[in-house]
N, C-alpha and C. Protein backbone atom coordinates (compact mmCIF):
# COMPACT_ATOMS: atom_id res chain seq x y z
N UNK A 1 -41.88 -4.37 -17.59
CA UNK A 1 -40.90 -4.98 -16.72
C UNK A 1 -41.59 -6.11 -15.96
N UNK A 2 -40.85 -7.29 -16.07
CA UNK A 2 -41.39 -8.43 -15.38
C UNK A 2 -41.33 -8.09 -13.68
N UNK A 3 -41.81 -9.08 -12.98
CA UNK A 3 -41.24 -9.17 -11.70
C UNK A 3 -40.05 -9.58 -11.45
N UNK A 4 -39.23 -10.68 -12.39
CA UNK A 4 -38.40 -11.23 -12.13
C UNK A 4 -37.14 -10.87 -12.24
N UNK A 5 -37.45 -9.41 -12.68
CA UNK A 5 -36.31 -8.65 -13.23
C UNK A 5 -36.15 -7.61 -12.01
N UNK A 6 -37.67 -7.00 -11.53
CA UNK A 6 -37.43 -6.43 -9.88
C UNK A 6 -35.90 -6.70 -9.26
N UNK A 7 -35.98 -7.58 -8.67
CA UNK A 7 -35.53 -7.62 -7.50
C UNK A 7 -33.99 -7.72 -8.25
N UNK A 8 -33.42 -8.18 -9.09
CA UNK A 8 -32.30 -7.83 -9.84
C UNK A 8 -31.53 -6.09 -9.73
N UNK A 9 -32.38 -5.62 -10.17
CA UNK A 9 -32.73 -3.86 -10.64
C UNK A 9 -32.26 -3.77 -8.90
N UNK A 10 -33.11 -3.83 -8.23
CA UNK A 10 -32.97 -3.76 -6.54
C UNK A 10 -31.36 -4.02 -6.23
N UNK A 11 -30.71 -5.17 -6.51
CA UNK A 11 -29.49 -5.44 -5.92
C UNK A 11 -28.14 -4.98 -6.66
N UNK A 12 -28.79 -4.32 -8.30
CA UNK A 12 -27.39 -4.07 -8.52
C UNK A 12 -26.86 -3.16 -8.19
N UNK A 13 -27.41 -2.09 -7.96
CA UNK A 13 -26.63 -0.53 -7.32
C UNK A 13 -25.98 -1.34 -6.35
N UNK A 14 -26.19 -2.08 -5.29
CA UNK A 14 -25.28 -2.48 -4.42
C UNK A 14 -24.00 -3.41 -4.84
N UNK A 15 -24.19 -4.04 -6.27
CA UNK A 15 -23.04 -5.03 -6.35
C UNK A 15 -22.15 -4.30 -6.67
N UNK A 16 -22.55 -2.87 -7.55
CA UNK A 16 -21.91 -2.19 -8.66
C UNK A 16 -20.61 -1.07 -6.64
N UNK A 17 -21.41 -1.00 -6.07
CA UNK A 17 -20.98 0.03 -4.72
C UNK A 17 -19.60 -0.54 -4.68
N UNK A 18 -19.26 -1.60 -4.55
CA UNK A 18 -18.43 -2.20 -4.16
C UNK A 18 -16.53 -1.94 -5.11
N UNK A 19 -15.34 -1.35 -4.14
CA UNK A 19 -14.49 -0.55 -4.91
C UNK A 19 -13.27 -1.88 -4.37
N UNK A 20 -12.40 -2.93 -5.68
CA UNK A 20 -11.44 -3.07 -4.75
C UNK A 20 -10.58 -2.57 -5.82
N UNK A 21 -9.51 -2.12 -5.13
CA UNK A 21 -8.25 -1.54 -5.84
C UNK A 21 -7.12 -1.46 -6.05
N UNK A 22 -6.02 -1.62 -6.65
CA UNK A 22 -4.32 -2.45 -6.06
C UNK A 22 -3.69 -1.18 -7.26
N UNK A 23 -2.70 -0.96 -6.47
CA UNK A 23 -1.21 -0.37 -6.93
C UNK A 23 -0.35 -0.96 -6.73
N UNK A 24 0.53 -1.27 -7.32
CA UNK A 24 1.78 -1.81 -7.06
C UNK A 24 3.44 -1.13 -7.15
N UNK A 25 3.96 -1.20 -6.22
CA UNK A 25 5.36 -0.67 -6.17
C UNK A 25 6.29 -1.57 -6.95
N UNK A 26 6.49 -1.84 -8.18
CA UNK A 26 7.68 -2.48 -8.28
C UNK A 26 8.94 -2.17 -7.71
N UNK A 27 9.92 -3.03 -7.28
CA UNK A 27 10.95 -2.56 -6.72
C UNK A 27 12.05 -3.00 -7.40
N UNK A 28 12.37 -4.19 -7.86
CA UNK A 28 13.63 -4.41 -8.98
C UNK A 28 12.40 -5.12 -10.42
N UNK A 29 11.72 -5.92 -10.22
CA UNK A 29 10.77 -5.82 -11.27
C UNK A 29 9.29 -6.45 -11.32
N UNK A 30 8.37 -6.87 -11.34
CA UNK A 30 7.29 -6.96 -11.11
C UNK A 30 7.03 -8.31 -9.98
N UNK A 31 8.24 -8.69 -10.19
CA UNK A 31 8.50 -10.27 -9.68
C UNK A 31 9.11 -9.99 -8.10
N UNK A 32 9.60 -8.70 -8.42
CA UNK A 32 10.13 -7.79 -6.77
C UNK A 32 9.13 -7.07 -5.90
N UNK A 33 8.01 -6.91 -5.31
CA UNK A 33 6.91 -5.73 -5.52
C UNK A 33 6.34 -5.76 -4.48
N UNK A 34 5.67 -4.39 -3.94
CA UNK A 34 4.96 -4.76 -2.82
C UNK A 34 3.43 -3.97 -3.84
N UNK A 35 2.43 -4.35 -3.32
CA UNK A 35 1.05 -3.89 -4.36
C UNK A 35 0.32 -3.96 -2.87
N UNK A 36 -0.30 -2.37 -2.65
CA UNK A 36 -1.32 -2.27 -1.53
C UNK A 36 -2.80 -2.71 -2.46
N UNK A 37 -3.46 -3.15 -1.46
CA UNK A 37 -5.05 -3.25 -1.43
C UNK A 37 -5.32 -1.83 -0.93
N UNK A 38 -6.98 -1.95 -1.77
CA UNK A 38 -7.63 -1.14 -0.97
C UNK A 38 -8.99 -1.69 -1.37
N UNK A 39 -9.94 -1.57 -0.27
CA UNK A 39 -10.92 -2.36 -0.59
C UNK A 39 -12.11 -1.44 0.58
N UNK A 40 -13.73 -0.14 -0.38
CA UNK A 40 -13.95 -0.04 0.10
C UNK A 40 -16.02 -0.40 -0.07
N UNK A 41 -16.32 -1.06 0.86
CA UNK A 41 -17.78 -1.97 0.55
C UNK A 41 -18.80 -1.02 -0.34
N UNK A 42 -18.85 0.56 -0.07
CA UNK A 42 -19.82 1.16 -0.19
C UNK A 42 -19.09 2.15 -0.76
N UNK A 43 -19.88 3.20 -2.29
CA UNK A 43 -18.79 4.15 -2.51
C UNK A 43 -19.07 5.55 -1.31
N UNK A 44 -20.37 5.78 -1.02
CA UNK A 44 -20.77 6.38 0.56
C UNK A 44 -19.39 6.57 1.55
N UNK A 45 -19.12 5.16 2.05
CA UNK A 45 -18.61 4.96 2.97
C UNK A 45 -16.84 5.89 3.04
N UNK A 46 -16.62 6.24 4.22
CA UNK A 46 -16.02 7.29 4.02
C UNK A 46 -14.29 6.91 4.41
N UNK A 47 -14.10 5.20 4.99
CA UNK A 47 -13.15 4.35 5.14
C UNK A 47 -13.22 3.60 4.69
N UNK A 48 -11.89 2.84 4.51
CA UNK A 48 -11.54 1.57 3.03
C UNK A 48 -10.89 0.65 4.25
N UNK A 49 -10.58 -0.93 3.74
CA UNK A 49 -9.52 -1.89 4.11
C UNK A 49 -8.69 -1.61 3.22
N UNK A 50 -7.56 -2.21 4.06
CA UNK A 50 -6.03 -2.31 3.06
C UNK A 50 -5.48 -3.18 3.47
N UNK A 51 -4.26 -3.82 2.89
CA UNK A 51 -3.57 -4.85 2.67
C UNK A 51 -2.62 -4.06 1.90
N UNK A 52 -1.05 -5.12 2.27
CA UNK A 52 -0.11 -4.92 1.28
C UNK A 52 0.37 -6.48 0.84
N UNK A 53 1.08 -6.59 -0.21
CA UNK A 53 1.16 -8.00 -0.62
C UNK A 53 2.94 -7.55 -1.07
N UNK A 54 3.57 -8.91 -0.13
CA UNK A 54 5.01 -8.44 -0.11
C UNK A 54 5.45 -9.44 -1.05
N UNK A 55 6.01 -9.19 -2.16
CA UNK A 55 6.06 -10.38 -3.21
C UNK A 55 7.89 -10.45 -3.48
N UNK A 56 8.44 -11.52 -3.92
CA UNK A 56 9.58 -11.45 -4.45
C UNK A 56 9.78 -12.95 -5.20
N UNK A 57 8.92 -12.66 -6.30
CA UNK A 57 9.10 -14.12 -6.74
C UNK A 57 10.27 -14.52 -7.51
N UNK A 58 10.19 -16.41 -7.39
CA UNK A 58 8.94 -17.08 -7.21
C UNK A 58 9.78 -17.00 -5.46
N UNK A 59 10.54 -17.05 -4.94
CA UNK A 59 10.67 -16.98 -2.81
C UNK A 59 9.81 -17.09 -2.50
N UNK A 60 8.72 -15.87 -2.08
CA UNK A 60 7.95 -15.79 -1.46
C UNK A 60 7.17 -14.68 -1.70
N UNK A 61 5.87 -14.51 -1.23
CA UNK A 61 4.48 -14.23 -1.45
C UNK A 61 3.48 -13.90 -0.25
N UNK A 62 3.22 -13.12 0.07
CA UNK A 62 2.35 -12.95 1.57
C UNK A 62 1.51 -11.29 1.55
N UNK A 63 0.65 -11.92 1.80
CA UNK A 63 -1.00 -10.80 2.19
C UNK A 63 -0.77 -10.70 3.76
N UNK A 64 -0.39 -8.95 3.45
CA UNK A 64 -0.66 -8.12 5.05
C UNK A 64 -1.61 -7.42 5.30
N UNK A 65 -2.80 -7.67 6.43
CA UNK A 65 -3.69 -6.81 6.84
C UNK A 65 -3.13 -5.23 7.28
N UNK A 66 -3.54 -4.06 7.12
CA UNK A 66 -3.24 -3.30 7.29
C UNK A 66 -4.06 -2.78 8.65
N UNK A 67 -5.54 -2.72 8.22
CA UNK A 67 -6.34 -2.47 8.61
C UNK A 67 -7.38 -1.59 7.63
N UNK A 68 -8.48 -0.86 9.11
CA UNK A 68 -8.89 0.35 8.33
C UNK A 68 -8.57 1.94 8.54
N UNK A 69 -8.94 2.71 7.57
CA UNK A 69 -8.21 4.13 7.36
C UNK A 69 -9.15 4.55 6.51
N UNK A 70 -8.98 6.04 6.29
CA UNK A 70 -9.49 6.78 5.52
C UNK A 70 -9.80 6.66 4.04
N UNK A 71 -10.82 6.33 2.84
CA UNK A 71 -10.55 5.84 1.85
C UNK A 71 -9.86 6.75 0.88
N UNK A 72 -9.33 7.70 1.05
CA UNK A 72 -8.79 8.53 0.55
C UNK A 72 -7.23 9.06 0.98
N UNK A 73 -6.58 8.31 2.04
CA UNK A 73 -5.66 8.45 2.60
C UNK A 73 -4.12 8.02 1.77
N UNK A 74 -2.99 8.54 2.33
CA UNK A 74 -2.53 8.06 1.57
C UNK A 74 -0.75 8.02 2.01
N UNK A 75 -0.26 6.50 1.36
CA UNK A 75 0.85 5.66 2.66
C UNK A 75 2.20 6.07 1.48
N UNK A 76 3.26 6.20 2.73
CA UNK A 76 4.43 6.65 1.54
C UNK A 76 5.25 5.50 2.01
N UNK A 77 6.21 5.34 1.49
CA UNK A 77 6.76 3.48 1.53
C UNK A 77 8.23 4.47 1.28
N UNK A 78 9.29 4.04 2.88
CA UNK A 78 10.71 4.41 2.59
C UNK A 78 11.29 2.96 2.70
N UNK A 79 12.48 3.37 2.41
CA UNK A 79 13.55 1.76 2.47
C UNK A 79 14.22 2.35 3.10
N UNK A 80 14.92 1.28 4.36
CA UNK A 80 15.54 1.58 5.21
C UNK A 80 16.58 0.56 5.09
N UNK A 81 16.70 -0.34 4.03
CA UNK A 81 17.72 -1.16 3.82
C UNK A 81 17.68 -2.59 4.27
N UNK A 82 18.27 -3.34 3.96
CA UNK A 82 18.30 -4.91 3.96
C UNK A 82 16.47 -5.79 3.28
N UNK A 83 16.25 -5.58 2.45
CA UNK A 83 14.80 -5.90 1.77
C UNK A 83 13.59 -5.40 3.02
N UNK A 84 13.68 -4.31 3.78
CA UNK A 84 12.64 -4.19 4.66
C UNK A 84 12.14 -2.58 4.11
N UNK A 85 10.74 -2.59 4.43
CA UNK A 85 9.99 -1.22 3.63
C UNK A 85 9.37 -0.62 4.83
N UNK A 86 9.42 0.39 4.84
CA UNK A 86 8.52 1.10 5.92
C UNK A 86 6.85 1.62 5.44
N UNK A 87 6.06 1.34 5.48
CA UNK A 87 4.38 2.23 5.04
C UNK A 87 4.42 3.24 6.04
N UNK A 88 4.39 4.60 5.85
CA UNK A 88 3.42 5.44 6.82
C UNK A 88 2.36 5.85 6.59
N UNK A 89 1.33 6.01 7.22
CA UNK A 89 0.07 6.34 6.83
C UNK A 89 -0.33 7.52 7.79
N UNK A 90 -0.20 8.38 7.78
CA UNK A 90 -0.60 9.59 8.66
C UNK A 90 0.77 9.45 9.96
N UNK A 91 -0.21 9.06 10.81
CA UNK A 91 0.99 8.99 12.25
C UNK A 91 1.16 7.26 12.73
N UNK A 92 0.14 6.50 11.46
CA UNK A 92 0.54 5.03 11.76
C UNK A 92 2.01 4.59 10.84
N UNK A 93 2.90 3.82 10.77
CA UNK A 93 3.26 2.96 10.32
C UNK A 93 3.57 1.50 10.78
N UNK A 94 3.90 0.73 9.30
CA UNK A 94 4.12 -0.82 9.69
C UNK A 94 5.64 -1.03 8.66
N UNK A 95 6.16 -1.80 8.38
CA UNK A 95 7.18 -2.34 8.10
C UNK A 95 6.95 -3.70 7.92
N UNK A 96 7.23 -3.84 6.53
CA UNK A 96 7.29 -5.29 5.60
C UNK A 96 8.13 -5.52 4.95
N UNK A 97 8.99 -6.43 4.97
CA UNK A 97 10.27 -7.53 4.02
C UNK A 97 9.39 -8.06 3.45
N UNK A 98 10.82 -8.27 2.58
CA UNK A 98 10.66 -8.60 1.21
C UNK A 98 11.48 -9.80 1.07
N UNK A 99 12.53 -10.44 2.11
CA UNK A 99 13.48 -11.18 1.92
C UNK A 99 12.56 -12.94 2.23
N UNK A 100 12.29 -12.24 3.29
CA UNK A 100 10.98 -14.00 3.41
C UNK A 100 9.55 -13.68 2.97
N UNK A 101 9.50 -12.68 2.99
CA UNK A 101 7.84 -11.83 2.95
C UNK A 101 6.93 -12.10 4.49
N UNK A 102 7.54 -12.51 4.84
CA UNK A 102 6.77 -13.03 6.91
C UNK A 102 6.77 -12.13 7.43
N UNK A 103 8.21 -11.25 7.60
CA UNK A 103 8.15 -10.15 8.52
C UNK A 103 6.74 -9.04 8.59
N UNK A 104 6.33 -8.72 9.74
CA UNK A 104 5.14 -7.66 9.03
C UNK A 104 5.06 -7.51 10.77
N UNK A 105 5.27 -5.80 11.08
CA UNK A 105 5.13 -5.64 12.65
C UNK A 105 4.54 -3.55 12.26
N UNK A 106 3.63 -3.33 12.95
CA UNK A 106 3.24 -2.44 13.46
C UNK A 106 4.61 -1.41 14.34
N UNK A 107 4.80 -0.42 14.30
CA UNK A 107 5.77 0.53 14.67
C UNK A 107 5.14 1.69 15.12
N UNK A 108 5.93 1.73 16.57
CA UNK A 108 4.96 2.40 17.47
C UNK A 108 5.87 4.19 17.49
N UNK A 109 6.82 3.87 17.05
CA UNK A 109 7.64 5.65 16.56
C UNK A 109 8.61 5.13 15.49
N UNK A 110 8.84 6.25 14.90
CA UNK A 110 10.46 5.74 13.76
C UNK A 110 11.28 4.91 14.13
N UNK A 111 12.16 4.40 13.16
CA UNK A 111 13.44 3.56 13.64
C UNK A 111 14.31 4.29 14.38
N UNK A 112 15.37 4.46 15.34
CA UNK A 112 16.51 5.06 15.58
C UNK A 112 17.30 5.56 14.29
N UNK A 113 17.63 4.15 13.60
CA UNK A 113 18.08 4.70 12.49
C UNK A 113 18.04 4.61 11.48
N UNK A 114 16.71 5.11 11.37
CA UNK A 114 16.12 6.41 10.64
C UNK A 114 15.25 5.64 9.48
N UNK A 115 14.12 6.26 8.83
CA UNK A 115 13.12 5.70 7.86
C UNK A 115 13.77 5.60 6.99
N UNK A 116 14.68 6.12 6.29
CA UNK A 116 15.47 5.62 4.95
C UNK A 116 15.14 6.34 3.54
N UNK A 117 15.39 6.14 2.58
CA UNK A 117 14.66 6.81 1.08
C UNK A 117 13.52 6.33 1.01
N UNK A 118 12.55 8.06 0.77
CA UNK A 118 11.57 8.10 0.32
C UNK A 118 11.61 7.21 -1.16
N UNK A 119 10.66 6.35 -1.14
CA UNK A 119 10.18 5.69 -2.77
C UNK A 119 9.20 6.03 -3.38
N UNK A 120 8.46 6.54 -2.61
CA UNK A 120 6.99 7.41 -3.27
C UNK A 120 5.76 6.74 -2.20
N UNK A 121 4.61 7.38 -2.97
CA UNK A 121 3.72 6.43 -2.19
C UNK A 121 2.22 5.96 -3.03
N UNK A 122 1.36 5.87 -2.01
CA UNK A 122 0.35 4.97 -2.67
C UNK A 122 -0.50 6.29 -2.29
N UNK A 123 -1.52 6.49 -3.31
CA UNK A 123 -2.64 7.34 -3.35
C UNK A 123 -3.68 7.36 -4.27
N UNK A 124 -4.70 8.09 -3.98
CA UNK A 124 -5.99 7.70 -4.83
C UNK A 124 -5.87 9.45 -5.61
N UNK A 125 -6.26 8.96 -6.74
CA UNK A 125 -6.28 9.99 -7.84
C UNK A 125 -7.44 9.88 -9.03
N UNK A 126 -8.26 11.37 -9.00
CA UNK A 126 -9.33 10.68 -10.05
C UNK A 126 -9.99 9.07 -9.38
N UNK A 127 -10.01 8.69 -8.33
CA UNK A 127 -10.96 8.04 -8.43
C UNK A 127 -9.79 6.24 -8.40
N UNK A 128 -8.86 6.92 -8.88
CA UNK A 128 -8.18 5.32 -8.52
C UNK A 128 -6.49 5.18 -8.13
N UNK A 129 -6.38 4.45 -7.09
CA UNK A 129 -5.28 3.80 -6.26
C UNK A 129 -3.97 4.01 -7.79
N UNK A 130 -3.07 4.82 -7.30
CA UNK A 130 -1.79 4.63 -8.02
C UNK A 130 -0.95 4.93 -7.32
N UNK A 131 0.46 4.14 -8.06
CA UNK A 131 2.00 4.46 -7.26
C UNK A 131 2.83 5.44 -7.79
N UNK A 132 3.18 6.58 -6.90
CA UNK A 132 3.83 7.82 -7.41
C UNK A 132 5.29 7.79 -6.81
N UNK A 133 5.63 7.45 -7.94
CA UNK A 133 7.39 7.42 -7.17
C UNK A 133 8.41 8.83 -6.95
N UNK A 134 9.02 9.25 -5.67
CA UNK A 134 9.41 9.98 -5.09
C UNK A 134 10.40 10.45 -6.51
N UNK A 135 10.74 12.09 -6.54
CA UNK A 135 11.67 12.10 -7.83
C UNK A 135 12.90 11.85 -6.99
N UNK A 136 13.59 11.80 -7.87
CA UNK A 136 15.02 10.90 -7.51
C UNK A 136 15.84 12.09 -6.91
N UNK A 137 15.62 13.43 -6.90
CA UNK A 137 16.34 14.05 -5.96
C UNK A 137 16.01 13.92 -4.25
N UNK A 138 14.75 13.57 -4.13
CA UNK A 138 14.32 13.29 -2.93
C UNK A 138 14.61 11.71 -2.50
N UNK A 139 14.90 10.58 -3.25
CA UNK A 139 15.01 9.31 -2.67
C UNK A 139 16.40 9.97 -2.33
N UNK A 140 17.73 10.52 -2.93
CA UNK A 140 19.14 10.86 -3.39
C UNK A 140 19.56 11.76 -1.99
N UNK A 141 18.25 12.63 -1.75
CA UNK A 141 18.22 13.19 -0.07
C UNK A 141 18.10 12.50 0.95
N UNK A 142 17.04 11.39 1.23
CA UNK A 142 17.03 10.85 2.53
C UNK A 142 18.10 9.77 2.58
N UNK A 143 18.45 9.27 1.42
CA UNK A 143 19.11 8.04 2.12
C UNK A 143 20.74 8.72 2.76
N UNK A 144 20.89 7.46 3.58
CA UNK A 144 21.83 7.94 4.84
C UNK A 144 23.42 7.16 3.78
N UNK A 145 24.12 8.30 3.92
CA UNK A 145 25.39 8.13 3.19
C UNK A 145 26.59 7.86 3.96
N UNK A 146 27.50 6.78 4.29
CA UNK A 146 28.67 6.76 5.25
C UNK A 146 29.32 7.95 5.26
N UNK A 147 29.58 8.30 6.02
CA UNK A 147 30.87 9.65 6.81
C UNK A 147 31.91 8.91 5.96
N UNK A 148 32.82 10.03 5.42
CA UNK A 148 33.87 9.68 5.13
C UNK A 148 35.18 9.97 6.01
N UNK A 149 35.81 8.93 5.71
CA UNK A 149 37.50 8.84 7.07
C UNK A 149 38.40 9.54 6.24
């Protein structure tokens, strides 16, 4: 082994550490979608970054910081109607449209009225970020149905 090959050998375990990862929710079709990040520096490290990317092309297009969280955690996405999505992540959520893709606000308790159909959520499995969509008796349960007159 040369020397020049040293210090190579030295840095790749660290390039190789490095995890980023995307799921995506399609919602009417790939061109409709919200796709979380997850991004974590070290496989050690025991919290990830995230991002969600609120897409509805070609409209609009926009990267949301999430923050950081657990790298193993994992966000369930309801619709509450008019192109707006709810993320919960434990006892955090945020809420992102889809109609401009701008909207993006932190939520400090539920809506009044009400989180909306479960769509599934985002989770790590084996080792990688996928989207598990709610079965359709459970989206068919939460959503809120008019009273009939």
């Amino acid at each position: 082994m040369s020397w020049k090959t040293l210090p190579l050998l030295i840095v790749l375990p660290l390039l190789v550490a490095c995890s980023d990862q995307r799921a995506a929710f399609e919602i009417d079709s790939s061109q409709h979608s919200l796709t979380l990040i997850r991004v974590q520096n070290f496989f050690w490290e025991r919290t990830a970054t995230y991002a969600v990317v609120a897409a509805r092309m070609p409209e609009c297009m926009r990267r949301h910081d999430i923050g950081s969280a657990s790298a193993d955690t994992r966000f369930e996405v309801y619709s509450p109607g008019n192109d707006a999505w709810i993320f919960k992540q434990g006892k955090r959520m945020f809420v992102v449209e889809t109609r401009t893709c701008q909207g993006f606000a932190r939520l400090d308790e539920e809506p009044a009225e009400g989180m909306g159909a479960l769509q599934g959520s985002f989770q790590m499995r084996s080792g990688n970020l996928i989207f598990v969509a709610a079965p359709k008796s459970a989206t068919a349960a939460d959503a809120v149905t008019p009273a009939a007159n």
